[in-house]
N, C-alpha and C. Protein backbone atom coordinates (compact mmCIF):
# COMPACT_ATOMS: atom_id res chain seq x y z
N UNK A 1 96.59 82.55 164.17
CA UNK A 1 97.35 81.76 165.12
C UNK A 1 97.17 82.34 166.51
N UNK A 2 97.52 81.49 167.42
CA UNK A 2 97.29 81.77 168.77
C UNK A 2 98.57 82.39 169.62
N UNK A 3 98.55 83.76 170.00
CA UNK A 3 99.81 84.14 170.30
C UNK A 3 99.75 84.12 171.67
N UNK A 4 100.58 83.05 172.76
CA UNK A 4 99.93 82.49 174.04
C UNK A 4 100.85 83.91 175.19
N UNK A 5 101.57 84.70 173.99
CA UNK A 5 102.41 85.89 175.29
C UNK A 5 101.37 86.98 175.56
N UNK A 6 100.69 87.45 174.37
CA UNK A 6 99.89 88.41 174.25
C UNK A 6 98.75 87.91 174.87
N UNK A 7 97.96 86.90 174.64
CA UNK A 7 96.94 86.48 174.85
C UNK A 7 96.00 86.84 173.56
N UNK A 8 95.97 86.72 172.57
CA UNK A 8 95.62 86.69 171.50
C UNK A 8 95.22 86.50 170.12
N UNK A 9 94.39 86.53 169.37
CA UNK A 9 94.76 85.46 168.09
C UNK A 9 95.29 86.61 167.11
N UNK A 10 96.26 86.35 166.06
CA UNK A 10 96.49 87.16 164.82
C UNK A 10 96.35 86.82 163.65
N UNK A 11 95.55 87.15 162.83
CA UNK A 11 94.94 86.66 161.96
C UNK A 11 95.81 87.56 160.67
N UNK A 12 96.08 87.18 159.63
CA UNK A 12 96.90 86.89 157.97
C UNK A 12 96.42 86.97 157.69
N UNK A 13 94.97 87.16 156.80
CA UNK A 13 94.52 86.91 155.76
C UNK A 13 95.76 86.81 154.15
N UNK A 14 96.53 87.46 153.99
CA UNK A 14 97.21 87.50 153.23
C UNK A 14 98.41 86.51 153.05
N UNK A 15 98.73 85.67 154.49
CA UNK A 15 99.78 84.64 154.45
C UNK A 15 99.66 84.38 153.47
N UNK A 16 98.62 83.39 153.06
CA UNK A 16 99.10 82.68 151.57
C UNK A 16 99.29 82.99 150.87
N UNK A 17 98.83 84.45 149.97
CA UNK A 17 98.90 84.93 148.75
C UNK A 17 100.20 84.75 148.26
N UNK A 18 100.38 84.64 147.17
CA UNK A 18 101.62 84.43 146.52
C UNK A 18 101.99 86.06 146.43
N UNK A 19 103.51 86.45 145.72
CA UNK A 19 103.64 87.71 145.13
C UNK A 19 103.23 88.53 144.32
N UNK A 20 102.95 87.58 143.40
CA UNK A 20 101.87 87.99 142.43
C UNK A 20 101.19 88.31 142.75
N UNK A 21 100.17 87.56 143.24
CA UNK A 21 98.81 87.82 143.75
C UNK A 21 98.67 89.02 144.50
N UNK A 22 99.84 89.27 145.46
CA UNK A 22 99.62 90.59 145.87
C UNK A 22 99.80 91.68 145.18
N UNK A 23 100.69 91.57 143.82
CA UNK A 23 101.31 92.50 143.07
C UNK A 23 99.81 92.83 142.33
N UNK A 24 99.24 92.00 141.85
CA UNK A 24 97.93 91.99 140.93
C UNK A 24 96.71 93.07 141.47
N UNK A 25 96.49 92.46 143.44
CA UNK A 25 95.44 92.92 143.91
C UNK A 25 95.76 94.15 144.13
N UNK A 26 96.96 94.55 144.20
CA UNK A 26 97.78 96.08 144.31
C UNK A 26 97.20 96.65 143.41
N UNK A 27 97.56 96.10 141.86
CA UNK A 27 97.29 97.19 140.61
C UNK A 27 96.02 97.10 140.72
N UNK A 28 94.87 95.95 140.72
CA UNK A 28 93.70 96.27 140.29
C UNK A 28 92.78 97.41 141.47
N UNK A 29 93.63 97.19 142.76
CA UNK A 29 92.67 98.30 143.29
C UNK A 29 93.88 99.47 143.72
N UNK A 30 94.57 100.35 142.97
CA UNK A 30 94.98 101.37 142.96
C UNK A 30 95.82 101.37 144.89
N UNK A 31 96.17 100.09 145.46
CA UNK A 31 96.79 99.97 146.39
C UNK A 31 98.09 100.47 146.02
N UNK A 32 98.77 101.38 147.13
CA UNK A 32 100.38 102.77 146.51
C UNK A 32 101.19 101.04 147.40
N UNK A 33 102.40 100.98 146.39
CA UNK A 33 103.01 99.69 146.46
C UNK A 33 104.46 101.00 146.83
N UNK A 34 105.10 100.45 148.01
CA UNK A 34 106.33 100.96 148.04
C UNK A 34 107.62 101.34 146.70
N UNK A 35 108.22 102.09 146.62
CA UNK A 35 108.71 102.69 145.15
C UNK A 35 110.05 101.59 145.76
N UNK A 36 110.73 101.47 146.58
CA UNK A 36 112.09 100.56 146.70
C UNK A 36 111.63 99.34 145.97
N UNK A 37 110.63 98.54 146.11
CA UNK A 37 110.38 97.14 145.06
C UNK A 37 111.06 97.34 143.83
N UNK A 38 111.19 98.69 142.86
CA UNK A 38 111.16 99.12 141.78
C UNK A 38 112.66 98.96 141.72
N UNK A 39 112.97 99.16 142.52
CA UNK A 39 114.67 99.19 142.77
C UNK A 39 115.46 98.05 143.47
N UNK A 40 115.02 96.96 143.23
CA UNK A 40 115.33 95.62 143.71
C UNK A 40 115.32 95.46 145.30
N UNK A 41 114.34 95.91 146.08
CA UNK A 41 113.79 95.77 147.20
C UNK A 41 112.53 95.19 147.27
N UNK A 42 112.84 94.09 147.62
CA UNK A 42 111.62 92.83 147.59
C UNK A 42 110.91 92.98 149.02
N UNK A 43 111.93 93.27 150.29
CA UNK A 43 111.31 92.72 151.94
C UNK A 43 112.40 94.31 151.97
N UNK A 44 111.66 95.05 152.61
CA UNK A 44 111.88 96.13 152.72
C UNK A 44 112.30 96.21 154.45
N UNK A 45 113.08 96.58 155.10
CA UNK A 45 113.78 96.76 156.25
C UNK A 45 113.97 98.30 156.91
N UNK A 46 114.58 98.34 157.81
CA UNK A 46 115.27 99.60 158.31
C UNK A 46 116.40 99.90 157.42
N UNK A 47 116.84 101.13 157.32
CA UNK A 47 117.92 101.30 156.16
C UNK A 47 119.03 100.26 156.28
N UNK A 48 119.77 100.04 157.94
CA UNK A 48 121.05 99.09 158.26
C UNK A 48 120.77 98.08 157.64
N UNK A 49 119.65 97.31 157.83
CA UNK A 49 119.28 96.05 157.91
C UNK A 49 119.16 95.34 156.08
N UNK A 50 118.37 96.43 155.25
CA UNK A 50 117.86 96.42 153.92
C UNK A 50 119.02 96.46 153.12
N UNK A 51 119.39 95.39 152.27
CA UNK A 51 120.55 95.90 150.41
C UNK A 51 119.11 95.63 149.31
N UNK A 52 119.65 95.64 148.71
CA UNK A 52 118.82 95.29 147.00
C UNK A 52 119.37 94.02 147.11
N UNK A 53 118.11 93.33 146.38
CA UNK A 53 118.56 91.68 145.72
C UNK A 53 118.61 91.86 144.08
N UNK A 54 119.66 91.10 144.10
CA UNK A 54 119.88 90.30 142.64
C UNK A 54 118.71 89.88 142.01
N UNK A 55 118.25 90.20 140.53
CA UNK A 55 117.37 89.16 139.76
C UNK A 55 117.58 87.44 140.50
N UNK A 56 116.79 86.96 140.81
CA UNK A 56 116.71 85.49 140.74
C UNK A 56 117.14 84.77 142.58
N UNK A 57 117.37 86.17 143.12
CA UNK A 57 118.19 85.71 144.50
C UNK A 57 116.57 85.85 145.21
N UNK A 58 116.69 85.15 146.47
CA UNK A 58 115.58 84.79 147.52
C UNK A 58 115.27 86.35 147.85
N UNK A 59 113.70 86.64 147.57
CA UNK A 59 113.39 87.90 148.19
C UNK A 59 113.42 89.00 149.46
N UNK A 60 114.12 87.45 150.58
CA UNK A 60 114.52 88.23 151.87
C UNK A 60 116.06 88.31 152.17
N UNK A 61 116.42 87.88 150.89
CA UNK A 61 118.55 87.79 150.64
C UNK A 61 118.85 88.95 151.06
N UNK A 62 118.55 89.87 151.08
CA UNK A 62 118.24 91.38 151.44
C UNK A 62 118.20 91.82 152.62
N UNK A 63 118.18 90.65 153.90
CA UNK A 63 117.65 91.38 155.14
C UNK A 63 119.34 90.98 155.69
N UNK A 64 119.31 91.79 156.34
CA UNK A 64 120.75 91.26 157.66
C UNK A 64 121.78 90.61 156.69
N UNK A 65 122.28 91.11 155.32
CA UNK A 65 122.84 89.73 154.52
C UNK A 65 124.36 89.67 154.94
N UNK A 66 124.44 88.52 154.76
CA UNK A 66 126.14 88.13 155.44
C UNK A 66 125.72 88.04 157.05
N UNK A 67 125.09 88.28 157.67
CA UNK A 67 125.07 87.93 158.95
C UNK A 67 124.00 86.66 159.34
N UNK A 68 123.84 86.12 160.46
CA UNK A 68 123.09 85.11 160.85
C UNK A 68 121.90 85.33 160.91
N UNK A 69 121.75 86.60 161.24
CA UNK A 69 120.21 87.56 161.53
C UNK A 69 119.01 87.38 160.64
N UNK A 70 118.07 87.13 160.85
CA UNK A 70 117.10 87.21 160.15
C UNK A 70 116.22 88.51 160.20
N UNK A 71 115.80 88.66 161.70
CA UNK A 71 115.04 90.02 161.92
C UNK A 71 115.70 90.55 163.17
N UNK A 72 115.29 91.74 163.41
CA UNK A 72 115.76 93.04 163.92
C UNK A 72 115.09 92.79 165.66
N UNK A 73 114.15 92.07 165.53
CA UNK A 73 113.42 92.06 167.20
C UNK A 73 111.90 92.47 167.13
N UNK A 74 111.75 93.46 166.37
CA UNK A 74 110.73 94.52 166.78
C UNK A 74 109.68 93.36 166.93
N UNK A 75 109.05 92.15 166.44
CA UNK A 75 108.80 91.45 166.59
C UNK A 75 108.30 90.17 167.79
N UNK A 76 109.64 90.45 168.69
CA UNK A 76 109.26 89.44 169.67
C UNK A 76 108.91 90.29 171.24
């Protein structure tokens, strides 16, 4: 995509992959997968920002939860 502040393009290759898919390409090439996943950390955050999700709850239920927030800034 075209980022018109920076002047730049940023390229994903990985956007689409599903979870799986990343979970898969992890194991088959010995990629070190963060140990919090293991512990119901799906979208991993700054400590404030990060809880554990529930089996079955949205993988970013986890970020800012109970508040309006989605992300932290570092971003924009």
């Amino acid at each position: 995509t075209w980022d018109e502040r920076n002047g730049l393009v940023k390229v994903n290759p990985l956007a689409a992959w599903t979870f799986d898919e990343l979970l898969d390409y992890a194991t088959a090439h010995a990629v070190p997968v963060n140990l919090l996943m293991a512990n119901g950390y799906p979208s991993i955050g700054c400590a404030p920002c990060t809880r554990a999700v529930a089996p079955g709850e949205d993988p970013r239920a986890g970020r800012w939860a109970g508040l309006a927030k989605t992300e932290c800034g570092l971003h924009q």
